[in-house]
Protein backbone atom coordinates (compact mmCIF):
# COMPACT_ATOMS: atom_id res chain seq x y z
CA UNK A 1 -116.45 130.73 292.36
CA UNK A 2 -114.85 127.75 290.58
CA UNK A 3 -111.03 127.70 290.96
CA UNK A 4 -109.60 127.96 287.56
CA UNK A 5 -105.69 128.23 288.52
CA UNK A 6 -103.52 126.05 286.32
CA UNK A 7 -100.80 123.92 287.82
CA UNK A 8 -97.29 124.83 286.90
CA UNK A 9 -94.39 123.24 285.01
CA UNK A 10 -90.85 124.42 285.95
CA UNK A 11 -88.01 122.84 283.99
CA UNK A 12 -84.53 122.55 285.07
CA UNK A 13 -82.29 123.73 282.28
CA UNK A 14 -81.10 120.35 281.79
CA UNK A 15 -84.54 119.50 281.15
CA UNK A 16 -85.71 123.21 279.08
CA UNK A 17 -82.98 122.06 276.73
CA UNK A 18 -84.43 118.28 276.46
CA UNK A 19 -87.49 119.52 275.79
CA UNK A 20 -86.66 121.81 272.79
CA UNK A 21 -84.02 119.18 271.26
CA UNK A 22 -86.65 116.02 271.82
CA UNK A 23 -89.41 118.52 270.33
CA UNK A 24 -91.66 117.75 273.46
CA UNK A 25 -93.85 120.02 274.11
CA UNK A 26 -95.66 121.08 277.95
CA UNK A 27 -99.16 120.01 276.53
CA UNK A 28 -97.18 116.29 277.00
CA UNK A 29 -96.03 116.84 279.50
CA UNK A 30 -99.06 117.45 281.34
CA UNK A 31 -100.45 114.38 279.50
CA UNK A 32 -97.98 112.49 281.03
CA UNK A 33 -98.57 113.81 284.37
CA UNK A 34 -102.34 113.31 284.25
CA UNK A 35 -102.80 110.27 282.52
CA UNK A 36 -99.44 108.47 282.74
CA UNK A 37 -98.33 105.33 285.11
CA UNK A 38 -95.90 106.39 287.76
CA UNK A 39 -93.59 104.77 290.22
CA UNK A 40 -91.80 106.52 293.16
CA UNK A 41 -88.08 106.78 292.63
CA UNK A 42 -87.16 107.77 296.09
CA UNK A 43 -88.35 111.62 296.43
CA UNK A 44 -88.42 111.96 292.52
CA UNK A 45 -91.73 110.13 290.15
CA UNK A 46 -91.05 108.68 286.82
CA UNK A 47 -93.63 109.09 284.45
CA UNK A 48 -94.64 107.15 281.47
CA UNK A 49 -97.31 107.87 278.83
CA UNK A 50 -96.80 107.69 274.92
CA UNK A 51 -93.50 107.24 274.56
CA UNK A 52 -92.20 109.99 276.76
CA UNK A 53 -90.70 109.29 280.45
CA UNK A 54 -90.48 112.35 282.59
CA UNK A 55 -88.31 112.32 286.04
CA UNK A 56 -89.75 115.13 288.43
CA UNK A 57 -91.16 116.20 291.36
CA UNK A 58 -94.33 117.26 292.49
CA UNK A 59 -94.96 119.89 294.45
CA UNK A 60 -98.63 121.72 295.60
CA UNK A 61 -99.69 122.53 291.52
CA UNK A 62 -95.99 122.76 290.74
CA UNK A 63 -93.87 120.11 288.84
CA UNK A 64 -90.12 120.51 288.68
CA UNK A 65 -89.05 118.58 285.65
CA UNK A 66 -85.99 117.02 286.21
CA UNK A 67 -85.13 115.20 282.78
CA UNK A 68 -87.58 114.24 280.06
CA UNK A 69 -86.59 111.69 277.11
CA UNK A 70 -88.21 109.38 274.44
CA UNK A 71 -88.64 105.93 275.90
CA UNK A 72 -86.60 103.09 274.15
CA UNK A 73 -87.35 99.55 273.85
């Protein structure tokens, strides 16, 4: 039987209330985790894809957002 269990995202508050004033929504977010480039920031991964840089960590199908923001040039 194929495994059909989604990964998780759990938001900090910090980040819940990002996310609702920067109108991102968790479909990006997973975008950004599957298909963005990342770079180790000690224990924590940035994420980059479209715009949108998420700080978080990864855990076995579970990422704890940390902060989330629209990238600026």
């Amino acid at each position: 039987m194929e495994n059909t269990k989604r990964c998780s995202v759990r938001p900090s508050n910090h980040a819940a209330d990002q996310l609702v004033e920067r109108g991102i929504t968790e479909y990006e977010l997973f975008e950004a985790f599957v298909r963005g480039a990342k770079r180790a920031i000690g224990v924590k991964i940035l994420c980059e894809y479209k715009g949108i840089e998420v700080v978080y960590k990864q855990f076995p199908c579970n990422y704890f957002v940390i902060t989330v923001y629209h990238k600026t040039r």
